[in-house]
Protein backbone atom coordinates (compact mmCIF):
# COMPACT_ATOMS: atom_id res chain seq x y z
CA UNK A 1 31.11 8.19 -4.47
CA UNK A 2 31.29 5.74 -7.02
CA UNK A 3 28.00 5.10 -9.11
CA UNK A 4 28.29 1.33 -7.65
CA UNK A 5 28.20 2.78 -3.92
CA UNK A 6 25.64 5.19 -5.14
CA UNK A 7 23.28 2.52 -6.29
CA UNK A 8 24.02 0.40 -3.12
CA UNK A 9 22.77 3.54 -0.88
CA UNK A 10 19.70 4.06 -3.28
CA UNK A 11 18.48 0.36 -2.47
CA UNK A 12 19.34 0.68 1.32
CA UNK A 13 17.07 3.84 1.12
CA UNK A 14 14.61 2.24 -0.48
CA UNK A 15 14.58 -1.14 1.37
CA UNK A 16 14.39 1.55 4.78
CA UNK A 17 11.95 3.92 3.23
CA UNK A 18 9.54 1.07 2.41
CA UNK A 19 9.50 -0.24 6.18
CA UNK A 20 7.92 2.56 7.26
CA UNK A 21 6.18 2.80 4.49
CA UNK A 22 4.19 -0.20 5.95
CA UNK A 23 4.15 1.34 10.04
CA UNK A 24 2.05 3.96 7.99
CA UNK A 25 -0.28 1.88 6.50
CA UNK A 26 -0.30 -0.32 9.57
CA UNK A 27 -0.97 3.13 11.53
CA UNK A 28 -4.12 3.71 9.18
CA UNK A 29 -6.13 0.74 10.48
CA UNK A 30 -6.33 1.56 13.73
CA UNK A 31 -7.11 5.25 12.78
CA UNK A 32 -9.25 4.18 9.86
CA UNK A 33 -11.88 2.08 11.95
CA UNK A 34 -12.56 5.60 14.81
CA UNK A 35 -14.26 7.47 11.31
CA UNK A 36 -16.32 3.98 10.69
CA UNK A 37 -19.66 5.63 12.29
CA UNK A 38 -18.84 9.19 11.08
CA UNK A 39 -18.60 9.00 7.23
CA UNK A 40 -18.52 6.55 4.67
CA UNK A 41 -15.09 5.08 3.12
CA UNK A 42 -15.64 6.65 -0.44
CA UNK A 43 -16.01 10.27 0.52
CA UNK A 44 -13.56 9.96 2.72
CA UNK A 45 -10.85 8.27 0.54
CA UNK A 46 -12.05 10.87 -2.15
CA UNK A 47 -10.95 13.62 0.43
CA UNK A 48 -8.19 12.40 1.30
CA UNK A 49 -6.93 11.69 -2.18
CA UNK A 50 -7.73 15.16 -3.06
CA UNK A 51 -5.48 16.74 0.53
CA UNK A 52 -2.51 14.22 -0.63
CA UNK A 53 -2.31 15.65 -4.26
CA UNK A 54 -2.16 18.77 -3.30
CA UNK A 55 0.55 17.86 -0.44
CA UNK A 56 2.53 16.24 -2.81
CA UNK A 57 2.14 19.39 -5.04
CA UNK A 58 3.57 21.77 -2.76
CA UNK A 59 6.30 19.32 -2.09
CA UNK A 60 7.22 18.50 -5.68
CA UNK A 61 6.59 22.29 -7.08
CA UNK A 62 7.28 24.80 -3.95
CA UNK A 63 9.42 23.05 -1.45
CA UNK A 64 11.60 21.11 -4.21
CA UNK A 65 11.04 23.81 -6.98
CA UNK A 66 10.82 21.22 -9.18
CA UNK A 67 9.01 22.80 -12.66
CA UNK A 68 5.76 22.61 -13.35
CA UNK A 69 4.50 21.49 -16.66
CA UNK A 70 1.70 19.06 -18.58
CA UNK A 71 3.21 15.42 -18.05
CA UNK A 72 4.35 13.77 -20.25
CA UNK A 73 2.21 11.28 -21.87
CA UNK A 74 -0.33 11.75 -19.17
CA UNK A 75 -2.24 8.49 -19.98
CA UNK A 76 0.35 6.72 -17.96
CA UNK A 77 -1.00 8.47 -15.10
CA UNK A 78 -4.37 7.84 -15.69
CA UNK A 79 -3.84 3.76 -16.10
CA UNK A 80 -2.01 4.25 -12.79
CA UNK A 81 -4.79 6.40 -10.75
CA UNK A 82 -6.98 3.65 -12.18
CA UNK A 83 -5.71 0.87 -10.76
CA UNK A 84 -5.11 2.76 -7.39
CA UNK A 85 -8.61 4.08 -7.27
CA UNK A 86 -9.84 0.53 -7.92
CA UNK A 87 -7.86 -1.22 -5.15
CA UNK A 88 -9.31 1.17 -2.61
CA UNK A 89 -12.69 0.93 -4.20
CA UNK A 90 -12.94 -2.57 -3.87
CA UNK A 91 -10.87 -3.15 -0.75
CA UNK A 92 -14.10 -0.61 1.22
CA UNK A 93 -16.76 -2.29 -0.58
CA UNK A 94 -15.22 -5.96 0.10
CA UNK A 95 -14.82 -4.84 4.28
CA UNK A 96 -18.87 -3.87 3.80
CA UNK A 97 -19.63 -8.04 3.05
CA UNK A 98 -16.92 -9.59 4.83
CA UNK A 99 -14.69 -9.56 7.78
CA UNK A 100 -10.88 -7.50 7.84
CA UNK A 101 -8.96 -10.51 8.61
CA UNK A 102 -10.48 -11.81 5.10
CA UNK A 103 -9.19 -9.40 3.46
CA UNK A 104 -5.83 -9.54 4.79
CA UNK A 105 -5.89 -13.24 3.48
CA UNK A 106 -6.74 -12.25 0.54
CA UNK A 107 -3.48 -10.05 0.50
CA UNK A 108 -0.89 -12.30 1.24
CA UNK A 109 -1.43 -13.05 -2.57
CA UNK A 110 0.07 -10.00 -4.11
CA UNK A 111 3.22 -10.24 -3.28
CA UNK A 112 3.08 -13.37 -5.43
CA UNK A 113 1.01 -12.15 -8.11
CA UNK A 114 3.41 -9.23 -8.17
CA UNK A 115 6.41 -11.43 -9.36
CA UNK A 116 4.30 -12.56 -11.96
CA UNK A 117 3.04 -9.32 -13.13
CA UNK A 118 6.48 -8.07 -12.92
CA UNK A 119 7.88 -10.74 -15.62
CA UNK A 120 5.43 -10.56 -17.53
CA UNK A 121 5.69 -6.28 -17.91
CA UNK A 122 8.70 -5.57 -16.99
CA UNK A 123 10.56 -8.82 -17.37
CA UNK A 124 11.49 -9.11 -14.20
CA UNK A 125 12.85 -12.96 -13.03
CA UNK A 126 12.14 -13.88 -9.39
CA UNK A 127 14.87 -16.61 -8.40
CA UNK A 128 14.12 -19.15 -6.49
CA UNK A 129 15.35 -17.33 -3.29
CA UNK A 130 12.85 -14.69 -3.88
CA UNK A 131 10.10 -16.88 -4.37
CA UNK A 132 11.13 -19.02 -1.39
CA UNK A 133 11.74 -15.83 0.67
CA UNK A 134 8.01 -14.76 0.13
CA UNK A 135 6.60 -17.95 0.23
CA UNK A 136 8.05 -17.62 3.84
CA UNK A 137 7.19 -14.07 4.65
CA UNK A 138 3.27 -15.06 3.14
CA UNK A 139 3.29 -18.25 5.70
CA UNK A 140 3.97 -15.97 8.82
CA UNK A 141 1.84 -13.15 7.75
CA UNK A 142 -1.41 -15.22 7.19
CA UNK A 143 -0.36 -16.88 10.70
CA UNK A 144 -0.80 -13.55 12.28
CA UNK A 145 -3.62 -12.41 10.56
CA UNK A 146 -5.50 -15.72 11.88
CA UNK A 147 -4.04 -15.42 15.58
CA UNK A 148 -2.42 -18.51 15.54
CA UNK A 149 -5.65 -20.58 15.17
CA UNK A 150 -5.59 -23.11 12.98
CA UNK A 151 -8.96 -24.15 13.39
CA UNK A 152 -9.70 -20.30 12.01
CA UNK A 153 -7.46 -21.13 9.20
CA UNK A 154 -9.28 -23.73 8.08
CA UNK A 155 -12.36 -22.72 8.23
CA UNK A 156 -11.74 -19.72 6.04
CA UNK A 157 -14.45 -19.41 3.35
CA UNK A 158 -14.18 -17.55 0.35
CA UNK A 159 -17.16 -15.50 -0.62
CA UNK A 160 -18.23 -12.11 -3.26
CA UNK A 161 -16.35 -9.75 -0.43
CA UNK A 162 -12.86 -11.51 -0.85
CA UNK A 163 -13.26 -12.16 -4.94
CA UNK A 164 -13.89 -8.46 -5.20
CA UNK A 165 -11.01 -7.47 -3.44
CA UNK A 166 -8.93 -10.02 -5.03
CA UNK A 167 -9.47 -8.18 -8.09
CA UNK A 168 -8.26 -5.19 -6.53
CA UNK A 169 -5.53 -6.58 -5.54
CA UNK A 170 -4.69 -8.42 -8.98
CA UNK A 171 -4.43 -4.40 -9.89
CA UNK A 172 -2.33 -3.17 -6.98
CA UNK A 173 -0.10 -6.01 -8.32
CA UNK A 174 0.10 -4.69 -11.90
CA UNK A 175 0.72 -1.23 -10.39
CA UNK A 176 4.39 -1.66 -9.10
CA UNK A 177 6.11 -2.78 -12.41
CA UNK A 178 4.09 -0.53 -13.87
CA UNK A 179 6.56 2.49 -12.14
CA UNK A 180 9.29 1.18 -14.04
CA UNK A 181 7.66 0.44 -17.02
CA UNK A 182 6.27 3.98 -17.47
CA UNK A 183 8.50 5.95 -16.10
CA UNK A 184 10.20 8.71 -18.33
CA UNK A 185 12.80 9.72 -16.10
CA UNK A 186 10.89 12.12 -14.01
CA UNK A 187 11.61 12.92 -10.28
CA UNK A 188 9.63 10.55 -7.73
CA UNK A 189 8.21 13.80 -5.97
CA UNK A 190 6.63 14.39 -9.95
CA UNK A 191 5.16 11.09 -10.32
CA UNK A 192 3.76 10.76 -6.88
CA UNK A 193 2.18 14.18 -7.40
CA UNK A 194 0.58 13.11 -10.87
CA UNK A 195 -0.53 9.75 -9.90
CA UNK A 196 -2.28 11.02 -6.76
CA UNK A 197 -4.36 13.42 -8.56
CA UNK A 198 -5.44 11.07 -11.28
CA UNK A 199 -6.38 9.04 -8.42
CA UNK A 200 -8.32 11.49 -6.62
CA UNK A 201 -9.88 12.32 -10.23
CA UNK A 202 -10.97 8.87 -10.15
CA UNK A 203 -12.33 8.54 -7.07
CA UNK A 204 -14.22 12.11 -7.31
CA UNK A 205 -16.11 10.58 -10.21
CA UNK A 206 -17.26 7.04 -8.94
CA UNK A 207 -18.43 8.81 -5.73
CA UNK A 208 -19.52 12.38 -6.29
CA UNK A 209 -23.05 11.18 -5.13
CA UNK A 210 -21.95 10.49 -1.97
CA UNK A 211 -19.57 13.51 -1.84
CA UNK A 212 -22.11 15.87 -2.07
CA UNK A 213 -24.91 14.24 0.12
CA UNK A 214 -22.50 13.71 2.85
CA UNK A 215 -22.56 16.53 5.83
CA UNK A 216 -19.11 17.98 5.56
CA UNK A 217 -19.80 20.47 8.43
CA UNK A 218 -21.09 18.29 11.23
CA UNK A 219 -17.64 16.30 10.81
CA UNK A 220 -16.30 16.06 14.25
CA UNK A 221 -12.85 16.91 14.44
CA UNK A 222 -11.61 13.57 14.77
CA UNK A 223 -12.76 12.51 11.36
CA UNK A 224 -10.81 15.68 10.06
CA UNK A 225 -7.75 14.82 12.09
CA UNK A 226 -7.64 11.21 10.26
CA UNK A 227 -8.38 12.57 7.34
CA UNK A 228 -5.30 14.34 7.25
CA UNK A 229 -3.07 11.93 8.75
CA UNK A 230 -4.13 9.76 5.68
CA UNK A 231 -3.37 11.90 3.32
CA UNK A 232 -0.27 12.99 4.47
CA UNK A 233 1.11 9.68 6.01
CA UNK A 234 -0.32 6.46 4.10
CA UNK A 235 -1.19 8.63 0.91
CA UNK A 236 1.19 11.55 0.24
CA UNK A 237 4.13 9.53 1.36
CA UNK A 238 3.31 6.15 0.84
CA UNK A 239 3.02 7.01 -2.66
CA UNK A 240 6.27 8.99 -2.50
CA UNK A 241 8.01 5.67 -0.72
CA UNK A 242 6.96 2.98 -3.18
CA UNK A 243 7.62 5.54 -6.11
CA UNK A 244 11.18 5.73 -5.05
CA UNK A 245 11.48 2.43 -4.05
CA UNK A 246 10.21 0.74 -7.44
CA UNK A 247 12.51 2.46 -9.58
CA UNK A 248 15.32 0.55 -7.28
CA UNK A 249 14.09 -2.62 -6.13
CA UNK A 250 12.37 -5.59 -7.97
CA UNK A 251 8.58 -5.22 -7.79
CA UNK A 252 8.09 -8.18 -5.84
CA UNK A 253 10.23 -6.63 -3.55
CA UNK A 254 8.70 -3.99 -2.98
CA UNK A 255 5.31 -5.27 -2.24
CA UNK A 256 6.59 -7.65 -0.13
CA UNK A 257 7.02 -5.04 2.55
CA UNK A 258 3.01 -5.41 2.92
CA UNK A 259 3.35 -8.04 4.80
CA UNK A 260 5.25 -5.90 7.62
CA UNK A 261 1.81 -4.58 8.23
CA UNK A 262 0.16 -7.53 10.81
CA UNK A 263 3.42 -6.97 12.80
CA UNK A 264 3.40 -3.54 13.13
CA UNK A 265 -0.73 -3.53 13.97
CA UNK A 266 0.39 -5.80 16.76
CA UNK A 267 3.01 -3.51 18.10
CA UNK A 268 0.53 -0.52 17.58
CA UNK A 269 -2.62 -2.35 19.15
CA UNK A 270 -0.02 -3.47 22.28
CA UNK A 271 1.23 0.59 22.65
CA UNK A 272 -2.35 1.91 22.49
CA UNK A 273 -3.39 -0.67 25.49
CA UNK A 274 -5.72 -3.09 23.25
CA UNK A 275 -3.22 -5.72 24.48
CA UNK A 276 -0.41 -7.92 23.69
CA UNK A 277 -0.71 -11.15 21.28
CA UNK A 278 0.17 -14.04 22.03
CA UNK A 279 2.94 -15.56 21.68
CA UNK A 280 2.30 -17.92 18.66
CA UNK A 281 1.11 -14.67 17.07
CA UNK A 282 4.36 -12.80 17.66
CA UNK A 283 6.58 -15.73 16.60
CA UNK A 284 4.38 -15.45 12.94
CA UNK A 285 4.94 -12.12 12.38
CA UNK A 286 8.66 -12.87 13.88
CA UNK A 287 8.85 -15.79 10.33
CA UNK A 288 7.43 -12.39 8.45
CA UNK A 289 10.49 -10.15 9.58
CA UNK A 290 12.71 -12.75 9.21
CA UNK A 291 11.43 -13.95 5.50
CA UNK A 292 11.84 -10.24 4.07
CA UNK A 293 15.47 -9.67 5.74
CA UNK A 294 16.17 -13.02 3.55
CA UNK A 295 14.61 -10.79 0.57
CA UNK A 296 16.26 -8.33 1.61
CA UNK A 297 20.21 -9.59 1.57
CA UNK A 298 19.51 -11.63 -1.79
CA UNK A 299 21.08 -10.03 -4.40
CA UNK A 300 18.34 -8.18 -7.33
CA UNK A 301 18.65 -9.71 -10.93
């Protein structure tokens, strides 16, 4: 295999990897929402940080016998866990003052802010295809996320719930050219497994508190059950996915795949008998799909 074919297949992976990379997350809303009168986000996401290093551990160190060792210039990880830790922080406290489908709104921007970031720290150049190509993909994912309903649209009003998760999300956009920038040629299982835990550290810190007051052993099983699928699905390899996929695919790329998500919560919502959208709903997240396979097919600078 020549190192041009080689580097073809590596995108193709990653382009693949990072669709179901967003079915995960998509998977984690409905999921998410069943532990809402059980336990609060922060302990939770502090758990389940905690089950996904260790995951990725065993993966990176037992399974790939990949060796173990201090990392190298381990700051890098803790800038990274950082930002992670804050995204989540803020994305939980923003859905305690305002509604999801805010939120979502408010995420259509990364992507965006992502190509900027990118240039900026990795001096990465978004042509005008790219830019056009998200522009697109944004348009039909904020038409799903407001059902069609322009009216809804409209009306949307910005409040302290959608500026604090914008600034999480101005730091989940610095975190994908970040990868790149920081990387020092180590494995993706590696730098998953190093980012997670500095994550997790993070998170264990802002919310011991709540940690420790919160009833561990009157946890019904389904909060257990989520648990792990969240640290194992949207955490563990999530992490794993966008690792991979940043170190072949332009940042804004990558993040674009977010805005899979609405589509897939439609197609999960429809299989778990919540319903069906409607049509002007499916033909928005239809301008999503076809917006990233644009992204997708243009050539990366």
């Amino acid at each position: 295999m020549t190192v041009e074919a080689k580097r073809r297949r590596q995108r193709l992976l990653a382009h693949l990897s990072m669709v179901l990379f967003a079915a995960l997350i998509a998977g984690s809303f409905t999921l998410g929402a069943l532990t809402v009168p059980f336990i609060h986000a922060v302990p939770l996401n502090a758990v389940r940080f905690v089950l996904a290093a260790f995951v990725m551990g065993v993966a990176a160190f037992g399974v790939a016998r990949q060796p173990f060792g201090m990392a190298k210039a381990p700051w890098r990880f803790g800038i990274m866990g950082l930002l992670t830790a804050v995204y989540f922080v803020t994305m939980f406290l923003a859905l305690t003052m305002t509604k999801p489908v805010a939120t979502s709104a408010v995420y259509t921007l990364v992507p965006m802010m992502t190509a900027v970031t990118a240039y900026f720290l990795v001096g990465q150049r978004s042509g005008l295809a790219v830019l056009l190509s998200l522009a697109l993909a944004g348009a039909g994912a904020v038409w799903v996320i407001f059902r069609g309903d322009i009216a809804a649209l409209l009306a949307f009003d910005i409040g302290p719930g959608e500026l604090i998760y914008f600034v999480g999300c101005i730091c989940y956009a610095i975190y994908a050219p970040l990868l790149r920038r920081f990387s020092r040629g180590e494995p993706a299982l590696t730098q998953s497994f190093w980012t997670l835990l500095a994550t997790a550290i993070w998170l264990v810190g802002y919310g011991l508190p709540e940690i420790i007051s919160t009833n561990w052993a009157a946890q019904p099983p389904l909060v257990w059950g989520v648990i792990v699928y969240l640290a194992v699905g949207p955490t563990a390899l999530c992490f794993f996915m966008i690792q991979f996929a940043s170190l072949h695919l332009p940042a804004a790329k990558v993040i674009a795949y977010g805005y899979l998500v609405p589509a897939f919560v439609i197609i999960f919502e429809g299989l778990a008998g919540h319903g069906w959208a409607s049509l002007p709903v499916a033909a928005g997240a239809l301008v999503t799909v076809l917006g990233l396979v644009v992204l997708a097919l243009v050539k990366d600078r």
